[in-house]
C-alpha atoms as a PDB file:
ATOM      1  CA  UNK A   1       0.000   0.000   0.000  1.00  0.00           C
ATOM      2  CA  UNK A   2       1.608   3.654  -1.143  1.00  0.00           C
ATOM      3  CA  UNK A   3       2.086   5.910   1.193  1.00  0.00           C
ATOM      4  CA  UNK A   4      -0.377   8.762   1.282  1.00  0.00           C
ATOM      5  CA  UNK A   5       0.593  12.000  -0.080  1.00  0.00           C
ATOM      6  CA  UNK A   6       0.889  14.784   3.191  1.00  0.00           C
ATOM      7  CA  UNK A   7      -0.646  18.497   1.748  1.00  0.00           C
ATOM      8  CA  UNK A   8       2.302  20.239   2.341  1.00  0.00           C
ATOM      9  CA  UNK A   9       0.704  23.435   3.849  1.00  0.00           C
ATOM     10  CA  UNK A  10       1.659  26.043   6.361  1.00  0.00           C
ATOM     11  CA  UNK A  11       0.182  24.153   9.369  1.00  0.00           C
ATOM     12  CA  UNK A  12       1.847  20.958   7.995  1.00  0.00           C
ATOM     13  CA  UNK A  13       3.899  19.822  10.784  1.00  0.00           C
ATOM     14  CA  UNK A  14       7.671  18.751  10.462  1.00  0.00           C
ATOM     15  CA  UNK A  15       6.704  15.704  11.607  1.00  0.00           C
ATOM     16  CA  UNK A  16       4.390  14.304   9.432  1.00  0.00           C
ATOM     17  CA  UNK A  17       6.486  16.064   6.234  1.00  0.00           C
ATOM     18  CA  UNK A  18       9.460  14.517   7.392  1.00  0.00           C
ATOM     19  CA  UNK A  19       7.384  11.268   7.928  1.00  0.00           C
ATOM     20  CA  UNK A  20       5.944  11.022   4.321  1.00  0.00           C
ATOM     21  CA  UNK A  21       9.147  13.303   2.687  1.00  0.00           C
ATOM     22  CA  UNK A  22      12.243  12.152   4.374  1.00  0.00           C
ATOM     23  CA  UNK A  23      14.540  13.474   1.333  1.00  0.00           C
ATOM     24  CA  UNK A  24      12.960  17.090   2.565  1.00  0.00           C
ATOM     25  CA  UNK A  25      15.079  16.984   5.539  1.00  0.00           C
ATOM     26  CA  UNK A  26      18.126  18.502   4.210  1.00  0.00           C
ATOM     27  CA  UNK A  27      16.306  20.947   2.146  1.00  0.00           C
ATOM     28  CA  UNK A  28      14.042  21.782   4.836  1.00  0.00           C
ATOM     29  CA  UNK A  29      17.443  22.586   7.342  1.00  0.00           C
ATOM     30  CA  UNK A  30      18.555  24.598   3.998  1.00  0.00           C
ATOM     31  CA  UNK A  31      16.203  27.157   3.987  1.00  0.00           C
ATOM     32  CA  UNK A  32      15.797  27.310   8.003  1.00  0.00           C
ATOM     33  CA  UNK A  33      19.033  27.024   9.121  1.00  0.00           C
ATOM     34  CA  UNK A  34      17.931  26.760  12.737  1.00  0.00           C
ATOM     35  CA  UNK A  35      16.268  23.478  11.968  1.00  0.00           C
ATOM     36  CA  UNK A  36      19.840  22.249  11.702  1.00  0.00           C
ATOM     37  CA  UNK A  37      18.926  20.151  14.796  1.00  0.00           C
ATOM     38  CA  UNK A  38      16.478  17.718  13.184  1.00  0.00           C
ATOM     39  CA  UNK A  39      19.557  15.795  12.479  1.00  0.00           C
ATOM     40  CA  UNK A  40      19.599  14.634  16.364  1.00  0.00           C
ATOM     41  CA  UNK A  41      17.468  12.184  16.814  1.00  0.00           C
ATOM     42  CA  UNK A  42      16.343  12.910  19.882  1.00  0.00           C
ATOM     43  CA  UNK A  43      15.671  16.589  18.980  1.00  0.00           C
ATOM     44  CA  UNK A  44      14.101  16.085  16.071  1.00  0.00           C
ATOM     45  CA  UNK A  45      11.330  13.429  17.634  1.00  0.00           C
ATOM     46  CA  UNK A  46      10.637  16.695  19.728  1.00  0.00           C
ATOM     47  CA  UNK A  47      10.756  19.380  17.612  1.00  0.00           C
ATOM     48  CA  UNK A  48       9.472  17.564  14.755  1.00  0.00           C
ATOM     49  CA  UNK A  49       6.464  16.565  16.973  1.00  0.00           C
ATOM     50  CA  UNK A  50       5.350  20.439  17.659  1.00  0.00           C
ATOM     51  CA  UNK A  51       6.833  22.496  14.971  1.00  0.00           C
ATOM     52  CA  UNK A  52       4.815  23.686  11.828  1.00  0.00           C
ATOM     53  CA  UNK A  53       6.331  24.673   8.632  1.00  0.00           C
ATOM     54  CA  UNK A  54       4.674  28.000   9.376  1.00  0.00           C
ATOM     55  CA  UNK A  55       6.741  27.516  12.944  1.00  0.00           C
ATOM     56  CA  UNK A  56      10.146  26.945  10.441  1.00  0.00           C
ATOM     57  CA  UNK A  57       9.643  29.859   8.222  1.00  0.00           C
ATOM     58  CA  UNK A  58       9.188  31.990  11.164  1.00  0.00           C
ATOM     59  CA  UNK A  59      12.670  30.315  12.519  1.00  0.00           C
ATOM     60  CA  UNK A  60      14.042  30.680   9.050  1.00  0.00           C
ATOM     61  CA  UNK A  61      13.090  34.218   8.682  1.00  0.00           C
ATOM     62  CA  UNK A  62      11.466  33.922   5.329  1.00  0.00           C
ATOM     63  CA  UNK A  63       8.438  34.195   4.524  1.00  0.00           C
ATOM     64  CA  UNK A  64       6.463  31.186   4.905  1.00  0.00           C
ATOM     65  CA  UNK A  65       5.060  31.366   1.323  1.00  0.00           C
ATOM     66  CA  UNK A  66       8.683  31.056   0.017  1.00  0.00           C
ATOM     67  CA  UNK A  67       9.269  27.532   2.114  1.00  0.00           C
ATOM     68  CA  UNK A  68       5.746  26.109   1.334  1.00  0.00           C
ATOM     69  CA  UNK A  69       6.275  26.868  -2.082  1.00  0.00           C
ATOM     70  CA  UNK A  70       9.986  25.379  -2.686  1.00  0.00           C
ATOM     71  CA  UNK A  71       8.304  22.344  -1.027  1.00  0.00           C
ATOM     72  CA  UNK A  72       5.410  21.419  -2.752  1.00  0.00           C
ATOM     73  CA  UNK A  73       7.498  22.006  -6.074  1.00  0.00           C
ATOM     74  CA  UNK A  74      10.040  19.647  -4.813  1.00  0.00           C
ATOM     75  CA  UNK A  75       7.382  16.817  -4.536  1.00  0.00           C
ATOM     76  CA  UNK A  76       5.030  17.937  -7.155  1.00  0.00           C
ATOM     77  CA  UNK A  77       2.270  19.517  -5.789  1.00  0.00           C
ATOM     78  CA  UNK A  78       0.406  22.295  -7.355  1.00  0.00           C
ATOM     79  CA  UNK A  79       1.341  25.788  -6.383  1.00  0.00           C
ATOM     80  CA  UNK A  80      -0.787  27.902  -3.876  1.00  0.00           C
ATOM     81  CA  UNK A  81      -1.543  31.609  -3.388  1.00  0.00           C
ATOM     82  CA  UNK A  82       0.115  32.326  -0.241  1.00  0.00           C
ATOM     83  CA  UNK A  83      -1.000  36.317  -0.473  1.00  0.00           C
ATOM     84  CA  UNK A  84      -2.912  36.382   2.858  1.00  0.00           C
ATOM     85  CA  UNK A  85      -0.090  33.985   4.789  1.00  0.00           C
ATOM     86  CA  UNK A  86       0.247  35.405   8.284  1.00  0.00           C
ATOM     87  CA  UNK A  87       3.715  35.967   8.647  1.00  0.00           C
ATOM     88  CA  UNK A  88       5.841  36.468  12.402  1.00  0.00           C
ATOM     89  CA  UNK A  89       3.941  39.712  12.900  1.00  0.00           C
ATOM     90  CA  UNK A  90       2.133  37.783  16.172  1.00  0.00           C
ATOM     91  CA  UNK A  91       5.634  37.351  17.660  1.00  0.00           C
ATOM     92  CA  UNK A  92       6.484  40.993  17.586  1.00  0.00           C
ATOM     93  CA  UNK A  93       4.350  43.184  19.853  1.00  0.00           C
ATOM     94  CA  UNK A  94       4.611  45.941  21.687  1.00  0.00           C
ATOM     95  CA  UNK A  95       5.994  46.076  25.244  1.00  0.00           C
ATOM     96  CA  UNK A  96       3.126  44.057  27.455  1.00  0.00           C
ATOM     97  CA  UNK A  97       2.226  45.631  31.180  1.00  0.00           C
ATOM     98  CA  UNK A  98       3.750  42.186  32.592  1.00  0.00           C
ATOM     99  CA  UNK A  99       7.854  42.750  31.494  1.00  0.00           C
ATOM    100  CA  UNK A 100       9.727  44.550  33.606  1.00  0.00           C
ATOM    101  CA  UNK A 101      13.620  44.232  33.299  1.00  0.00           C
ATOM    102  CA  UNK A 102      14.090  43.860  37.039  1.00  0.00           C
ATOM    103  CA  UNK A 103      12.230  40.622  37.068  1.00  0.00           C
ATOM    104  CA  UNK A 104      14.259  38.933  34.819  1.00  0.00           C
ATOM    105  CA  UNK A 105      16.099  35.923  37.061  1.00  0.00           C
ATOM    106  CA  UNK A 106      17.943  33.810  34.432  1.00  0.00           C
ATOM    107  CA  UNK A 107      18.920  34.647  30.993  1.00  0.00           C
ATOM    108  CA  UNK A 108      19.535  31.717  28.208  1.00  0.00           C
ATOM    109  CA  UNK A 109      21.624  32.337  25.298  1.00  0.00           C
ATOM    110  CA  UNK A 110      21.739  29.492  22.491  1.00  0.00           C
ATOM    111  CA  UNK A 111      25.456  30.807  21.600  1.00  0.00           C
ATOM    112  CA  UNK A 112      26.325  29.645  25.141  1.00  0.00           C
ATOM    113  CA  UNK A 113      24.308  26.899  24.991  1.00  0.00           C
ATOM    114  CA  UNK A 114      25.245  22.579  23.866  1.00  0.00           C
ATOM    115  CA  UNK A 115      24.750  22.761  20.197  1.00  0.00           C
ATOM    116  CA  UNK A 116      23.383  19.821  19.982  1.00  0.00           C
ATOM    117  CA  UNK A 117      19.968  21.050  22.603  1.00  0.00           C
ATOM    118  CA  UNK A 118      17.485  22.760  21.387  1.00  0.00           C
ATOM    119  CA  UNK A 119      17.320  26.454  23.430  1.00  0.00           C
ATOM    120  CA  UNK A 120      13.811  25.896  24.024  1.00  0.00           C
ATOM    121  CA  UNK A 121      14.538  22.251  26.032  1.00  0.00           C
ATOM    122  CA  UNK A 122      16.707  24.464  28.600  1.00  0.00           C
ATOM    123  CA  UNK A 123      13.612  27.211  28.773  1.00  0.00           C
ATOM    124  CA  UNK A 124      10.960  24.355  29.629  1.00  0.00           C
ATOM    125  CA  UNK A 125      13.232  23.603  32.655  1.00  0.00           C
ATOM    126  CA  UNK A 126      13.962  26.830  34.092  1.00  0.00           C
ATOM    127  CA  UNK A 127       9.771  27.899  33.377  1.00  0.00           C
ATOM    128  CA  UNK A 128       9.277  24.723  35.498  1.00  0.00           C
ATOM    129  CA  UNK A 129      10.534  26.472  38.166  1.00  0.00           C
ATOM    130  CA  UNK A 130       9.380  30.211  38.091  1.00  0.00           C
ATOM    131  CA  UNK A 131       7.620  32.086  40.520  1.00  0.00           C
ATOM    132  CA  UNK A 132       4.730  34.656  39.790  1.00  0.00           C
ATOM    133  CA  UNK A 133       6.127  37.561  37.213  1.00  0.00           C
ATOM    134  CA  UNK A 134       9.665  36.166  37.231  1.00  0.00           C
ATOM    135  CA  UNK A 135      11.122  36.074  33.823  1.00  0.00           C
ATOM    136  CA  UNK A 136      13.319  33.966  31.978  1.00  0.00           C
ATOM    137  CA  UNK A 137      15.118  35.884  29.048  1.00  0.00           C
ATOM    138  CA  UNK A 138      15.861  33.351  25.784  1.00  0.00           C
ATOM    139  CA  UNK A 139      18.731  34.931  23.142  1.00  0.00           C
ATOM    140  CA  UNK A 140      18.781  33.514  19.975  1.00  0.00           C
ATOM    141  CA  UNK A 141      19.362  33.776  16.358  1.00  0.00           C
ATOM    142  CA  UNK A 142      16.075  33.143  15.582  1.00  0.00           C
ATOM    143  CA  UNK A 143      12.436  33.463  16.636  1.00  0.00           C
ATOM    144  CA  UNK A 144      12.133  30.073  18.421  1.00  0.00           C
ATOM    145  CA  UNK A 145       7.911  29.675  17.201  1.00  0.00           C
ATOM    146  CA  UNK A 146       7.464  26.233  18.122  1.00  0.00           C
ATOM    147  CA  UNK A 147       8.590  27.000  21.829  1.00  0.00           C
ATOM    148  CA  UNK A 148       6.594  29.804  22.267  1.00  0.00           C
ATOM    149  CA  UNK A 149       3.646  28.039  21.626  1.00  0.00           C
ATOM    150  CA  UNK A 150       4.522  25.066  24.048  1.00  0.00           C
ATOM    151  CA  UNK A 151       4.788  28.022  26.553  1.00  0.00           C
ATOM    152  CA  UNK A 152       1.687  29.680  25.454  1.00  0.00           C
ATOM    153  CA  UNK A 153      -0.090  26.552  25.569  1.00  0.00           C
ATOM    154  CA  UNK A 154       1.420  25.451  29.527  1.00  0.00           C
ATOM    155  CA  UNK A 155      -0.028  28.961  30.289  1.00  0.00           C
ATOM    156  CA  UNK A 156       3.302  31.027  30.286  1.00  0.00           C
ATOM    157  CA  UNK A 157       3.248  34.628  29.297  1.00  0.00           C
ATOM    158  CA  UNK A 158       6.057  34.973  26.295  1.00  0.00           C
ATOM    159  CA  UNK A 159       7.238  38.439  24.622  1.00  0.00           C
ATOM    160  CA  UNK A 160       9.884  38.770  21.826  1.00  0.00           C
ATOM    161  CA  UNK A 161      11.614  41.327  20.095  1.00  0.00           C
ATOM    162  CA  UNK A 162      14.365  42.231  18.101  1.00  0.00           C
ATOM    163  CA  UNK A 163      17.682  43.465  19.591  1.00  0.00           C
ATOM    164  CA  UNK A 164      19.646  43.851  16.201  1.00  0.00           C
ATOM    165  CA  UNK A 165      20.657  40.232  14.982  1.00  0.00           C
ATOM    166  CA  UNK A 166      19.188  38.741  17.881  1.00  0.00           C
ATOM    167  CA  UNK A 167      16.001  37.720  19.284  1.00  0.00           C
ATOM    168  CA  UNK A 168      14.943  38.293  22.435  1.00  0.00           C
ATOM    169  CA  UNK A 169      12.210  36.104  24.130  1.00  0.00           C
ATOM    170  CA  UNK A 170      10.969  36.756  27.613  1.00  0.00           C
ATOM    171  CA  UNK A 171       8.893  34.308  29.325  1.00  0.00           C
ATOM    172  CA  UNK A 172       7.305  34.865  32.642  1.00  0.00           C
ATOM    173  CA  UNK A 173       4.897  33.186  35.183  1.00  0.00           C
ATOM    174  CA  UNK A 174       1.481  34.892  35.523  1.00  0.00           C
ATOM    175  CA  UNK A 175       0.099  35.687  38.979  1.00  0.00           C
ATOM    176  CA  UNK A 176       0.284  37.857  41.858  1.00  0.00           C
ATOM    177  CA  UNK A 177       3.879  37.869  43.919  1.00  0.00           C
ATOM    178  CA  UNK A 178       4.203  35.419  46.761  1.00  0.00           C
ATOM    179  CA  UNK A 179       5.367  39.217  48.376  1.00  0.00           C
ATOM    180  CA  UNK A 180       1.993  40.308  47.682  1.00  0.00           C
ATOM    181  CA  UNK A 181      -0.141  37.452  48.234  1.00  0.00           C
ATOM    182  CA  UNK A 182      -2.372  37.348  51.268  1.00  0.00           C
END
């Protein structure tokens, strides 16, 4: 029995392209370099597992269009009109009421970080163990899309911007200060 054919789409995840497309893999890593780290095993059952292609091109930093597009050529698929395609503008807001610099207790930086782990693996830790409105400050290279939403999703409060090359993610606890608390 064939394997079915996977719409290769901007909610497509990694997983099941890499799944049904394993020759993607190196184009995939390609076009998002950060992606690089699907060649870990162990990293890519996780990141593979939550990340969407949208989730890549946002990590890439190019437009998700573009990386759709190059894939479904690559297997044959009939092109799309990716006009409307939400880009990483929902990443980039302005300044929420919750960040404040003081609060900020540990600060991650994937250039200081193994290679081989996956930035967002060492944020899921130290978020483990946060207190109301502490913050955790991620640096990387790229907006790291597929973590944010595992944060959003646990509940977390996440905030990025751009500090020239870098990114800058801020994650924090909501809730009211154990100081404060009755």
């Amino acid at each position: 029995m064939p394997t079915p054919e996977v719409p290769i789409l901007p909610a497509t995840g990694v997983g099941a392209l890499l799944d049904r497309y394993p020759h993607l893999e190196d184009v995939l890593i390609a076009l998002a370099p950060p992606f690089r780290k699907l060649k870990n095993p162990l990293l890519r059952k996780g990141v593979a597992r939550v990340a969407s292609l949208q989730h890549a091109a946002i990590a890439g930093g190019i437009p998700v269009g573009e990386l759709v597009s190059k894939l479904r050529a690559i297997v044959g698929q009939p092109a799309l009109d990716f006009e409307n395609c939400r880009e990483d503008g929902s990443y980039f807001t302005d300044q929420p009421e919750w960040f404040n610099v003081a609060r900020i207790v540990t600060s991650i930086d994937e250039n200081e970080s193994d290679p081989d782990k996956m930035p967002i693996a060492s944020i899921l830790q130290a978020a483990a163990h946060l207190r109301a409105l502490e913050i955790i400050e991620l640096i990387t290279s790229f907006i790291p899309a597929p973590g944010i939403e595992i944060l959003r999703s646990k509940g977390f409060l996440v905030w990025s911007v751009r500090d020239k090359s870098m990114i800058r993610t801020y994650v924090s606890k909501p809730g009211i200060p154990a100081s404060e608390a009755g």
